[in-house]
Protein backbone atom coordinates (compact mmCIF):
# COMPACT_ATOMS: atom_id res chain seq x y z
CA UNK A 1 6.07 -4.83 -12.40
CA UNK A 2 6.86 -1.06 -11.98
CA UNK A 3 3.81 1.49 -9.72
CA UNK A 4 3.25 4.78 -9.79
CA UNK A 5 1.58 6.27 -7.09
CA UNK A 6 -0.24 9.99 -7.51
CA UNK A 7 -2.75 12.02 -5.85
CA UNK A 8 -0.65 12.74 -2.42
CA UNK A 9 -1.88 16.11 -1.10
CA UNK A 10 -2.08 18.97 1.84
CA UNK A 11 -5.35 17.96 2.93
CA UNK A 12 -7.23 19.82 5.92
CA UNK A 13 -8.45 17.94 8.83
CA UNK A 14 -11.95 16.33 7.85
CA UNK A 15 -11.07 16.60 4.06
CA UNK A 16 -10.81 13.47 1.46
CA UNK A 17 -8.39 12.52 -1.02
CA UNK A 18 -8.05 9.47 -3.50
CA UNK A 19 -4.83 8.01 -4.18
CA UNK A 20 -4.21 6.05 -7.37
CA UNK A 21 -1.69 3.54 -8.55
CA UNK A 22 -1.38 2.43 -11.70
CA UNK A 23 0.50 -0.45 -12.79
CA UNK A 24 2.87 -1.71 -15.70
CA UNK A 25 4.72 -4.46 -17.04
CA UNK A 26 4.07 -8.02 -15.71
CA UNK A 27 0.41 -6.81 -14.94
CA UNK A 28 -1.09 -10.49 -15.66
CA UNK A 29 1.13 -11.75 -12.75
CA UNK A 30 -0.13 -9.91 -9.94
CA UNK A 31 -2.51 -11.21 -7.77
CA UNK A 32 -2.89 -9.37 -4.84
CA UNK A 33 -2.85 -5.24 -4.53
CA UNK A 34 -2.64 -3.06 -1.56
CA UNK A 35 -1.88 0.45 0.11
CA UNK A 36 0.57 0.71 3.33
CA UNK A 37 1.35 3.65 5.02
CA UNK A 38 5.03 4.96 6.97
CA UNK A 39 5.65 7.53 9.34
CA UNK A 40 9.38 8.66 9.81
CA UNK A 41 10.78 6.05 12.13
CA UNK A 42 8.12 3.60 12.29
CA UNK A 43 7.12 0.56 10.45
CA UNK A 44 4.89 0.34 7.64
CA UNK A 45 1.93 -0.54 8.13
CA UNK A 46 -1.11 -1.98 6.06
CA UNK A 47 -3.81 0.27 5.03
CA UNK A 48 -6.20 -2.15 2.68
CA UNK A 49 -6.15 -4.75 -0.19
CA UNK A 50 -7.60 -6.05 -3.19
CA UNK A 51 -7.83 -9.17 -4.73
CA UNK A 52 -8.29 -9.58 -8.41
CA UNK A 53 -12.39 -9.96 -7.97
CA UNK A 54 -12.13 -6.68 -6.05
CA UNK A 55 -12.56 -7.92 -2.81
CA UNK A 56 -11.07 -5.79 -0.32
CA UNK A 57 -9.73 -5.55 3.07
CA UNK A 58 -9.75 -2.12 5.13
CA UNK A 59 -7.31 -1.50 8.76
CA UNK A 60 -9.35 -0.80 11.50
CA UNK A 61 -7.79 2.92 11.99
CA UNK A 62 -9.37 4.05 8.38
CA UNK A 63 -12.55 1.40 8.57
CA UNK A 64 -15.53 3.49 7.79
CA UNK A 65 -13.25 6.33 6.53
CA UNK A 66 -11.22 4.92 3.90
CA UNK A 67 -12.53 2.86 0.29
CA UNK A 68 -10.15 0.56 -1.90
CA UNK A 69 -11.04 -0.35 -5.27
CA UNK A 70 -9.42 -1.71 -8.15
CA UNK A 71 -9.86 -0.95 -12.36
CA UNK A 72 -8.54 -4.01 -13.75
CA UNK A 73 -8.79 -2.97 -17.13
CA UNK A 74 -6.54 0.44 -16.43
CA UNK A 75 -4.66 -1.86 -14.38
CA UNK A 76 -5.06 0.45 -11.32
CA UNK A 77 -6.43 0.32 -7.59
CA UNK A 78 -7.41 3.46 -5.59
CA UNK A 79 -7.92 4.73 -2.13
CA UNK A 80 -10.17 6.92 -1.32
CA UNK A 81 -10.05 8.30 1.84
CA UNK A 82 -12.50 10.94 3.53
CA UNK A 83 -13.13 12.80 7.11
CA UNK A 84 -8.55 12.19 7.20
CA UNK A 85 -7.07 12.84 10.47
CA UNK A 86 -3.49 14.79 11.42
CA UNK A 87 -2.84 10.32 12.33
CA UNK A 88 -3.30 9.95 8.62
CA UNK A 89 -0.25 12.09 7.89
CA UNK A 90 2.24 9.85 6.36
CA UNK A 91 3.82 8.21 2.65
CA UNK A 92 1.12 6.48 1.19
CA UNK A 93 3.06 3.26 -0.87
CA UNK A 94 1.02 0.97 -3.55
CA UNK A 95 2.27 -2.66 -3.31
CA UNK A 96 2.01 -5.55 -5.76
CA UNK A 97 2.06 -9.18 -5.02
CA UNK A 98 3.01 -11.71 -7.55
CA UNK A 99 3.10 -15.54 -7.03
CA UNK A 100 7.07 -15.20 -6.77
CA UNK A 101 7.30 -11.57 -4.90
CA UNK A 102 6.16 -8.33 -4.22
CA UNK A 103 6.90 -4.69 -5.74
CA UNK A 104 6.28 -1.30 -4.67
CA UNK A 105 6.00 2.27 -5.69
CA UNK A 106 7.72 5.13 -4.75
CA UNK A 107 5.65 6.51 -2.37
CA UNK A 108 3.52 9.46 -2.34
CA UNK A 109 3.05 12.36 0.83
CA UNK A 110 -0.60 12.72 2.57
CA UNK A 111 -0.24 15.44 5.11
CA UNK A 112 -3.46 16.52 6.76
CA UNK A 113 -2.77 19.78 8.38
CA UNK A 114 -5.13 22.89 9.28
């Protein structure tokens, strides 16, 4: 399973963004999809998931503020994110779980900045 992440931005205080991930290869494996987030020197951290019937699960810190959804047919999941905080600054990674493991992409940069 490879994932490509896109839609990292400069966003200012206030502002939304969606982030998209599109996956390839052993799509038909995955079960579970998600978005963490890492700060330089800390752990990463769980933003939300998505189950194959789109059911999701949000992190208190972005509940109310942040959306995750999932296209199975363009094998893809987004998060949309709106009314972002200087906290929300950080590499934004898509992850993939399988029955047997998990994959992830290569990151992409969300700075929120006036």
């Amino acid at each position: 399973v490879q994932l490509v992440e896109s839609g990292g931005a400069l966003v200012q205080p206030g502002g939304s963004l969606r982030l998209s991930c599109t996956a390839s290869g052993s799509v038909l494996s995955i079960n579970t999809m998600g978005w963490y987030r890492q700060a330089p020197g800390k752990e990463r951290e769980i933003v939300a998931t998505i189950d194959k019937a789109g059911i999701s699960g949000i992190q208190d810190a972005v509940k109310g503020r942040a959306t995750s959804s999932r296209d199975n047919t363009r094998n893809t999941v987004y998060l949309e994110m709106s009314n972002l905080k200087p906290a929300d600054t950080d590499v934004y990674y898509c992850n993939a779980r399988t029955w047997a493991r998990q994959y992830w992409g290569q990151g992409t940069q969300v700075t929120v900045s006036s």
